[in-house]
C-alpha atoms as a PDB file:
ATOM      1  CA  UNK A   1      12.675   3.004   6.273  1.00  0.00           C
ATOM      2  CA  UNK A   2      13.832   2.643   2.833  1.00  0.00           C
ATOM      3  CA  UNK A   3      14.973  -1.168   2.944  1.00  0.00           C
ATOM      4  CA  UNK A   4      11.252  -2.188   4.841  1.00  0.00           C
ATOM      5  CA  UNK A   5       9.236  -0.077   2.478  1.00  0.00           C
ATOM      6  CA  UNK A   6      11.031  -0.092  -0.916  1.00  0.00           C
ATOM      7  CA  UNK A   7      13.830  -2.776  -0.549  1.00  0.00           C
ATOM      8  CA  UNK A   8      11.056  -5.418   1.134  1.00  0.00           C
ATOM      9  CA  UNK A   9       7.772  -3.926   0.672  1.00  0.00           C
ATOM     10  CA  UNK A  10       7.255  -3.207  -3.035  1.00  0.00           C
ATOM     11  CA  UNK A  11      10.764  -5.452  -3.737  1.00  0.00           C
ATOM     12  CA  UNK A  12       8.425  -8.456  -2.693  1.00  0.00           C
ATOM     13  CA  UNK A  13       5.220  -7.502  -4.228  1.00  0.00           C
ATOM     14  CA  UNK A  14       7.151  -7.615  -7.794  1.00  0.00           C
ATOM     15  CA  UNK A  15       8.193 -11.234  -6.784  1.00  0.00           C
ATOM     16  CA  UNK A  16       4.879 -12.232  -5.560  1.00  0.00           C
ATOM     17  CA  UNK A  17       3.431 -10.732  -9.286  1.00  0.00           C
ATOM     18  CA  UNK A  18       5.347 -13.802 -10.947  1.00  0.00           C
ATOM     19  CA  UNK A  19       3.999 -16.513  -9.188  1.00  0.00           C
ATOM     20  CA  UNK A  20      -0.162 -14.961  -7.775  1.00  0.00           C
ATOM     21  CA  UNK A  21      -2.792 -13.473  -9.445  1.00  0.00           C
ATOM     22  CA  UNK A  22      -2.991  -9.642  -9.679  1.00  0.00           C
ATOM     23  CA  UNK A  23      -6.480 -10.171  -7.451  1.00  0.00           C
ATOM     24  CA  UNK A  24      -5.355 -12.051  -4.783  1.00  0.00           C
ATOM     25  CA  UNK A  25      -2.336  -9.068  -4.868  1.00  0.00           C
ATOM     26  CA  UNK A  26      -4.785  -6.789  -4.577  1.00  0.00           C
ATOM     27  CA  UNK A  27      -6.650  -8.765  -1.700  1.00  0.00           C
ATOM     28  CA  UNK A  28      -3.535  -9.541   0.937  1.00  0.00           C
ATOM     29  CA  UNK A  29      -1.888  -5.893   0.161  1.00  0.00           C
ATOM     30  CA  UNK A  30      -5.112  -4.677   1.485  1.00  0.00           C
ATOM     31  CA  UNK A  31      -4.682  -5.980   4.814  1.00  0.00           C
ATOM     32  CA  UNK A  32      -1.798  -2.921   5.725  1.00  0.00           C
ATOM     33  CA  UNK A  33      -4.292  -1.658   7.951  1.00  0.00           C
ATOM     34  CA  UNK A  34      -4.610  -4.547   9.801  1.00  0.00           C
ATOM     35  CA  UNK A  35      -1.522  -5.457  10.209  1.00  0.00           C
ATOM     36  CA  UNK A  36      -0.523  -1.739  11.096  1.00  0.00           C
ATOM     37  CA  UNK A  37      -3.051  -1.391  13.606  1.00  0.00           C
ATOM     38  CA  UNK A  38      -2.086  -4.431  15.495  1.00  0.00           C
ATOM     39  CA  UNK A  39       1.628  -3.227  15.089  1.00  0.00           C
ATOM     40  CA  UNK A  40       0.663   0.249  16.402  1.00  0.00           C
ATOM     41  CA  UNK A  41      -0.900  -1.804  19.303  1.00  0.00           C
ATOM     42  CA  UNK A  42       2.381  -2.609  20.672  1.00  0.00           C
ATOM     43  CA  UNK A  43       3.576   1.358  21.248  1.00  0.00           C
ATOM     44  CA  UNK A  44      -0.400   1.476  23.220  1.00  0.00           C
ATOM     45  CA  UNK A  45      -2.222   2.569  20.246  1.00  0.00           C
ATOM     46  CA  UNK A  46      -5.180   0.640  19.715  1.00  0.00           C
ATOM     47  CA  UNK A  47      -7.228   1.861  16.900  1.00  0.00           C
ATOM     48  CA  UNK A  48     -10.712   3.184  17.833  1.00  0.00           C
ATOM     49  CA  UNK A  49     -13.917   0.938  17.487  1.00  0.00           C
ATOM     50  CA  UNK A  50     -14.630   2.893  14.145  1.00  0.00           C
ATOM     51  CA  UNK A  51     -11.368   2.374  12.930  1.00  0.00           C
ATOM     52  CA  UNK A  52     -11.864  -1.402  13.178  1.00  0.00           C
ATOM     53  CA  UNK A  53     -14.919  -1.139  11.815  1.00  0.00           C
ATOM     54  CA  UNK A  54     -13.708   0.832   8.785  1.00  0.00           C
ATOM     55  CA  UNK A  55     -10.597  -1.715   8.736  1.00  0.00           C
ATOM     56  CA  UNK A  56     -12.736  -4.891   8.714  1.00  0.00           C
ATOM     57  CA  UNK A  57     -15.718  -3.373   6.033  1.00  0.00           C
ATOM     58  CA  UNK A  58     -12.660  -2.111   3.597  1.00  0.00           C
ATOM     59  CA  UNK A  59     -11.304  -5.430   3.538  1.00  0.00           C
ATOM     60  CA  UNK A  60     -14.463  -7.033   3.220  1.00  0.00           C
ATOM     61  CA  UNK A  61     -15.366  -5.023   0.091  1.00  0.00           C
ATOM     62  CA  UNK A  62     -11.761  -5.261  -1.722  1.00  0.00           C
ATOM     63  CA  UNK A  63     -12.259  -9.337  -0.913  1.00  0.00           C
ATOM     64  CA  UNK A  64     -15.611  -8.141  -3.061  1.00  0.00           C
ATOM     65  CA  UNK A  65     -14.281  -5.998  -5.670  1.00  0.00           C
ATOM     66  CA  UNK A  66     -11.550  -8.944  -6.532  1.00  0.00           C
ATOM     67  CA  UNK A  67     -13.566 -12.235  -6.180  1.00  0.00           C
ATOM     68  CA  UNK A  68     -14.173 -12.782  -9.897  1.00  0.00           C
ATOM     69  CA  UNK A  69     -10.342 -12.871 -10.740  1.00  0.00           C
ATOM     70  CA  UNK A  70      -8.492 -16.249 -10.239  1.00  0.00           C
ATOM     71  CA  UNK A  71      -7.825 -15.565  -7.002  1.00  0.00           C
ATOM     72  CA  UNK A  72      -4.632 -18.443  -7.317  1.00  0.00           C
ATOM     73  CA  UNK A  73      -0.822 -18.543  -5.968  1.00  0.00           C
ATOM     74  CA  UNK A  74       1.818 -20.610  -5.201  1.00  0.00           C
ATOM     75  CA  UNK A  75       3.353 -21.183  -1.832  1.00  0.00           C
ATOM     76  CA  UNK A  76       6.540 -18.744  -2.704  1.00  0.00           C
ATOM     77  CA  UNK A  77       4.298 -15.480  -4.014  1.00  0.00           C
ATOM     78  CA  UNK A  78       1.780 -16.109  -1.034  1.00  0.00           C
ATOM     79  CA  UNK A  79       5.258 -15.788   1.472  1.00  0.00           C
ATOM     80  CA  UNK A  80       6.108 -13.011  -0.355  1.00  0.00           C
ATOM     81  CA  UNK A  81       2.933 -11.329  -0.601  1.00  0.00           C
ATOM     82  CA  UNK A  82       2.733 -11.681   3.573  1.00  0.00           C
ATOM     83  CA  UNK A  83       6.557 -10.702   4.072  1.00  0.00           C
ATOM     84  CA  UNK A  84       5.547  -7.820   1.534  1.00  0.00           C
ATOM     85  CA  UNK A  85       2.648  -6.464   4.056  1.00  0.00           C
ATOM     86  CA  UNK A  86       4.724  -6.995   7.344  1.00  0.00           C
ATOM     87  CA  UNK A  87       7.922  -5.130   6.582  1.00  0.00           C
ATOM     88  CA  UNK A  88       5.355  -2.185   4.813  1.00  0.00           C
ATOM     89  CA  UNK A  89       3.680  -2.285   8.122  1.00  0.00           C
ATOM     90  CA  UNK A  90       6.642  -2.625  10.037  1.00  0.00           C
ATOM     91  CA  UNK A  91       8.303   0.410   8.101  1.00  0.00           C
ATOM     92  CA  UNK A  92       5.288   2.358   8.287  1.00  0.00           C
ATOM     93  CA  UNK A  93       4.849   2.408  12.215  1.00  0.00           C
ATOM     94  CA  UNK A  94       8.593   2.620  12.785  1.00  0.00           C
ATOM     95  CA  UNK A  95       8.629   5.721  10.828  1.00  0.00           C
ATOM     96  CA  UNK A  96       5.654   7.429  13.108  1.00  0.00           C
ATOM     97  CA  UNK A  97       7.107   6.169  16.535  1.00  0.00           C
ATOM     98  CA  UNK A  98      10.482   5.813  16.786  1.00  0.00           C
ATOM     99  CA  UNK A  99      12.765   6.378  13.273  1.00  0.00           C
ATOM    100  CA  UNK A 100      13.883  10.191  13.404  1.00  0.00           C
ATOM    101  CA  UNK A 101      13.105  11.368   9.564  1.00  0.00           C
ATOM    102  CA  UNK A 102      13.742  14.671   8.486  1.00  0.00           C
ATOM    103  CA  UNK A 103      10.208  14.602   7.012  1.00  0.00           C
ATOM    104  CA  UNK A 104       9.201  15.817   3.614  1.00  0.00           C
ATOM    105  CA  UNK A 105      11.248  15.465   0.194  1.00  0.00           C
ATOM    106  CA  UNK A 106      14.719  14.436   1.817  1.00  0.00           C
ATOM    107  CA  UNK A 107      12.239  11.455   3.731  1.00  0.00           C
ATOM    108  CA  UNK A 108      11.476  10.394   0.031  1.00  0.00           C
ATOM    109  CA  UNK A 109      15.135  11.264  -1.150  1.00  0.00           C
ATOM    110  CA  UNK A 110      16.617   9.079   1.364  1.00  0.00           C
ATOM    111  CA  UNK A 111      13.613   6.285   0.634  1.00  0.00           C
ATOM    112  CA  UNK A 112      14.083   5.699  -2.508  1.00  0.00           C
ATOM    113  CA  UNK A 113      18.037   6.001  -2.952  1.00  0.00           C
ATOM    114  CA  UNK A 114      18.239   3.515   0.124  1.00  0.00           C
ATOM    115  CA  UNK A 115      15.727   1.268  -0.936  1.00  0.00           C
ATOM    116  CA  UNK A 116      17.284   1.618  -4.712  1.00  0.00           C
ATOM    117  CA  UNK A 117      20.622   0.239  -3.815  1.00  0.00           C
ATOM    118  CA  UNK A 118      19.253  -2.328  -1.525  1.00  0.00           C
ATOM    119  CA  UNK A 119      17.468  -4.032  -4.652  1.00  0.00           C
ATOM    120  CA  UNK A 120      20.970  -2.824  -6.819  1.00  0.00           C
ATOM    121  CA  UNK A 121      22.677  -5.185  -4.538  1.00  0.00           C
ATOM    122  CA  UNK A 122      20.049  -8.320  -4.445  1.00  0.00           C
ATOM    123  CA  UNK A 123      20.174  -7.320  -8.670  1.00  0.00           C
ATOM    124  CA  UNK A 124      23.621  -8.071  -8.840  1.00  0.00           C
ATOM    125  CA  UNK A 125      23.559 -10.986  -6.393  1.00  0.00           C
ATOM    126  CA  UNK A 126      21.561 -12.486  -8.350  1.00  0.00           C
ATOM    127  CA  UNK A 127      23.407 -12.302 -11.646  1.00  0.00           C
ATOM    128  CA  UNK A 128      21.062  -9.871 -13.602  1.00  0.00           C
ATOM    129  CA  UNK A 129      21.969  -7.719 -15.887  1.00  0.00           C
ATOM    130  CA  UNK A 130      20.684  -4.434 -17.001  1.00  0.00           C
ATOM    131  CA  UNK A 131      19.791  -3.710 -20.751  1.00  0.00           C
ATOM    132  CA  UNK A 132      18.673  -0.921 -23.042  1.00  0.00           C
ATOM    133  CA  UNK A 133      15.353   0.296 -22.549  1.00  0.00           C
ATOM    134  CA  UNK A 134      13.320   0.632 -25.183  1.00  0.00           C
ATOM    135  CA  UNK A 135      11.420   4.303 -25.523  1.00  0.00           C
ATOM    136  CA  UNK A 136       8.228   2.795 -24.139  1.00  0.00           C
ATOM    137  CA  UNK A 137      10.518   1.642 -21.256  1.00  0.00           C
ATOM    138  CA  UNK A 138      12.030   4.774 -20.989  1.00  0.00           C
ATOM    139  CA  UNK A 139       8.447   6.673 -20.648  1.00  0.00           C
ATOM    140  CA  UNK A 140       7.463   4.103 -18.330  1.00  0.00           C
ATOM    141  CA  UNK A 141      10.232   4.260 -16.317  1.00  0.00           C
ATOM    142  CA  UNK A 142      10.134   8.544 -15.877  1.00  0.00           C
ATOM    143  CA  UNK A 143       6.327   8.215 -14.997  1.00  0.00           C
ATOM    144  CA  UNK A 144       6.976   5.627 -12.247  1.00  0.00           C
ATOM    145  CA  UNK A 145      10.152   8.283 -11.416  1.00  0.00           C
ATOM    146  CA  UNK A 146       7.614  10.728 -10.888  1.00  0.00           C
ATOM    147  CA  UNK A 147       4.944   9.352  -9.282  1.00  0.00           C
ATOM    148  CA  UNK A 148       6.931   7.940  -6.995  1.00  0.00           C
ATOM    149  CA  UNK A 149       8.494  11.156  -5.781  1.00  0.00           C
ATOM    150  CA  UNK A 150       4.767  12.312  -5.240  1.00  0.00           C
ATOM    151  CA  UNK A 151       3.328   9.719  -3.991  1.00  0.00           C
ATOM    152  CA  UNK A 152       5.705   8.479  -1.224  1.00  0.00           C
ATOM    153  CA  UNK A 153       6.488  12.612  -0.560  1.00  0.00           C
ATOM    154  CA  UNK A 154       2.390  12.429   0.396  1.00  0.00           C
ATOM    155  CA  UNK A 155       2.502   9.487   1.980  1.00  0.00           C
ATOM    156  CA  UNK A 156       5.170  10.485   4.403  1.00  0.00           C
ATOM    157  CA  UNK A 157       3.235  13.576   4.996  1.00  0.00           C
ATOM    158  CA  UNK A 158       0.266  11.683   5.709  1.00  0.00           C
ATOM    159  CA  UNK A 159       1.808   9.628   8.142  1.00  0.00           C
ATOM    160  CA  UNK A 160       3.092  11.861  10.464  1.00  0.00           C
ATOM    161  CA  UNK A 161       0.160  13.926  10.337  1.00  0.00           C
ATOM    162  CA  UNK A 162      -2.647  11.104  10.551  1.00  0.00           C
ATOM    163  CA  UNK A 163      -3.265   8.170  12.513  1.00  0.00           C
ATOM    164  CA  UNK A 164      -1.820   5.182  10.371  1.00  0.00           C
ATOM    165  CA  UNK A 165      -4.624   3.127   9.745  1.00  0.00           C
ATOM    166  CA  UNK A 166      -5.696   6.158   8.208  1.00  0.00           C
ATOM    167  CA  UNK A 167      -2.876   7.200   6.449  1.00  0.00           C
ATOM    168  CA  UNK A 168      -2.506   3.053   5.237  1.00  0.00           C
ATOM    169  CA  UNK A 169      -6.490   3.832   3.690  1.00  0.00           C
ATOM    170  CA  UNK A 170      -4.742   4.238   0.427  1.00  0.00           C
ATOM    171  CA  UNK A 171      -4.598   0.317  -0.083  1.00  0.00           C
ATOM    172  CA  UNK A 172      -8.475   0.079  -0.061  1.00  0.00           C
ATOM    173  CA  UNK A 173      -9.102   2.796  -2.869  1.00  0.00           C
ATOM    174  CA  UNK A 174      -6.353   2.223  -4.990  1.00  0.00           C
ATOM    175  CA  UNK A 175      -8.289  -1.063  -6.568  1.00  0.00           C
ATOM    176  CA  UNK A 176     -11.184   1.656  -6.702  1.00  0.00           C
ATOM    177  CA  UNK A 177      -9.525   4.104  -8.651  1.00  0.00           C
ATOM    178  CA  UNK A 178      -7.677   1.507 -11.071  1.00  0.00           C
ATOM    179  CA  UNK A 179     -11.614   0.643 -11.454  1.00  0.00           C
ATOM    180  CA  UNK A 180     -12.639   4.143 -12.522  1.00  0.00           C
ATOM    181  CA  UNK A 181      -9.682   4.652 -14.475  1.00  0.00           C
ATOM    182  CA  UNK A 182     -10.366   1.232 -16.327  1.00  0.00           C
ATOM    183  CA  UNK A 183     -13.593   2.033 -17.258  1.00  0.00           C
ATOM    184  CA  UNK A 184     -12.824   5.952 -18.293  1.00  0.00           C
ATOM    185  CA  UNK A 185      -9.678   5.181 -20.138  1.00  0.00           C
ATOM    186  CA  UNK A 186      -9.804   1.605 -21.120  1.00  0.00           C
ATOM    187  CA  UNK A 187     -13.716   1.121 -21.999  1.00  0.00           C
ATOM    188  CA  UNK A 188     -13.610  -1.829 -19.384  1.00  0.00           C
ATOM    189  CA  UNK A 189     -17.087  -2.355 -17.795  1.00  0.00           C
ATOM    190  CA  UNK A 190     -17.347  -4.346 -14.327  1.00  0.00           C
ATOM    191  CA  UNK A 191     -19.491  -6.496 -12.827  1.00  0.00           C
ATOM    192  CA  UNK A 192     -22.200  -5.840 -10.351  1.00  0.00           C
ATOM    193  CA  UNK A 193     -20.766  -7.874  -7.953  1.00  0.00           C
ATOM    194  CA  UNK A 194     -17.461  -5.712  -8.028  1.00  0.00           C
ATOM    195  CA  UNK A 195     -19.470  -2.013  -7.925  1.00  0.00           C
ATOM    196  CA  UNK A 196     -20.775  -3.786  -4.087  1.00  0.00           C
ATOM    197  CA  UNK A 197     -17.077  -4.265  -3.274  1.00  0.00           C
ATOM    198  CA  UNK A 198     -16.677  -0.503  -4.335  1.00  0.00           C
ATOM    199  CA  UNK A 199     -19.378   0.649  -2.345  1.00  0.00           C
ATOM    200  CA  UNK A 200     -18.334  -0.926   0.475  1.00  0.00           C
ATOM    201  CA  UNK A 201     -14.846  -0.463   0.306  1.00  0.00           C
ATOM    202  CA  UNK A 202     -15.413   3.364  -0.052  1.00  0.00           C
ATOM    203  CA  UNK A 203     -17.706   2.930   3.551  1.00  0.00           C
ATOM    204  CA  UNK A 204     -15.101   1.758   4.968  1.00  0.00           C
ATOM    205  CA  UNK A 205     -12.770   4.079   4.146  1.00  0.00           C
ATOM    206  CA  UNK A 206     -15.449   6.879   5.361  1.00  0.00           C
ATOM    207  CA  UNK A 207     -15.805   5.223   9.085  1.00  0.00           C
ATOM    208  CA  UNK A 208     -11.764   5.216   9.623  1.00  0.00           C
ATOM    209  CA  UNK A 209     -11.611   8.995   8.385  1.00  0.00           C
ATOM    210  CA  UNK A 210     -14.433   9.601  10.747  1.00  0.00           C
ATOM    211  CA  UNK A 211     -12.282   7.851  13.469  1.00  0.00           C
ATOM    212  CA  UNK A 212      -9.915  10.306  12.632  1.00  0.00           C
ATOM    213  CA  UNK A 213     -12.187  13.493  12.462  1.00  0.00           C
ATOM    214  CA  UNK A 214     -13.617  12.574  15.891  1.00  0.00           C
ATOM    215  CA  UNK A 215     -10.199  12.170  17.352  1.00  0.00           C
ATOM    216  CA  UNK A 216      -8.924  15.712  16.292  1.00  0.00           C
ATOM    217  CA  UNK A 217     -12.363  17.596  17.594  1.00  0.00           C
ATOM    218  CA  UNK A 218     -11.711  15.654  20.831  1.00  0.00           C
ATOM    219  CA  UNK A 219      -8.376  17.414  20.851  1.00  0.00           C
ATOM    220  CA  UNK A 220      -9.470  20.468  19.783  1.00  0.00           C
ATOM    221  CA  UNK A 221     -12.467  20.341  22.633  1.00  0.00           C
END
């Protein structure tokens, strides 16, 4: 779980950052759902028409929100940017069907530390060397620490408790919320072009949770 999502997932992401645009990023990481939904085929879990319909319409508008950045790449970031979205997938399904996590905090604990000393070892392979971070370093480096304990605690939560295109949802409103926080902290205005990909981003997001609500009162009927 730790080497697919951390080792691979976000490992390759930071490659694919040195070689694509942060857009076209943005644009391929978005297609998690997709790719989890067809993986989550395979155990016989077909996502509901609504959940297609929320996959295809989220895409759609985070296509949108990113089509006035250079959406450019080489042939190495695109690999990496695809390998980055499989082994997330991959990770992500695994974990809800067949890898036995203790769940919660020690999921994270054992998620991070794993995936940690995978990268250690590709670090050292590699003939990098580690040097003094600088106090805005340091601060950016015990945010990420952080966040990251939150963030992947909740997502593991998620998972387990939600259907995983649902759960995967996250990759269509974090370009949202990078937009809100742009324009609140940074003064950034957007175009009108990119507040359509918003809007229809955020539909899609509301038709898979919908998916998801109609599943559990079918349950509960």
């Amino acid at each position: 779980y730790g080497i697919l999502l951390i080792g691979l997932g976000n490992g390759l992401i930071a490659l694919a950052e040195k070689y694509v645009s942060s857009g076209l990023t943005s644009a391929l990481s978005g297609a998690s759902p997709l790719v989890i939904a067809l993986l989550s085929g395979l155990f016989g879990k077909w996502p509901r028409k609504l959940e297609w319909l929320g996959i295809f319409v989220g895409l759609s508008g985070l296509i949108l929100i990113n089509s006035g950045d250079e959406m450019r790449g080489n042939t190495v970031g695109l690999l990496a940017l695809i390998a980055s979205t499989l082994t997330w997938a991959l990770g992500s399904v695994l974990a809800r069907e067949k890898l036995d996590l203790p769940g919660g905090a020690m999921t994270t604990a054992i998620e991070l530390f794993v995936g940690g000393l995978f990268q250690l070892g590709i670090s050292i392979a590699l003939g990098e060397r580690m040097t003094a971070l600088t106090p805005a370093g340091a601060g950016g480096w015990l945010y990420l620490l952080a966040a990251s304990i939150i963030g992947f605690t909740s997502y593991t939560i998620v998972l387990r408790r939600l259907r995983p295109v649902l759960a995967t949802s996250f990759s269509y409103v974090n370009p949202v919320v990078a937009i809100v926080l742009g324009i609140v902290l940074g003064g950034e205005t957007i175009s009108r072009t990119a507040v359509t990909g918003v809007g229809i981003t955020l539909i899609g997001v509301v038709f898979i949770t919908l998916a998801q609500t109609r599943r559990t009162a079918t349950r509960s009927g």
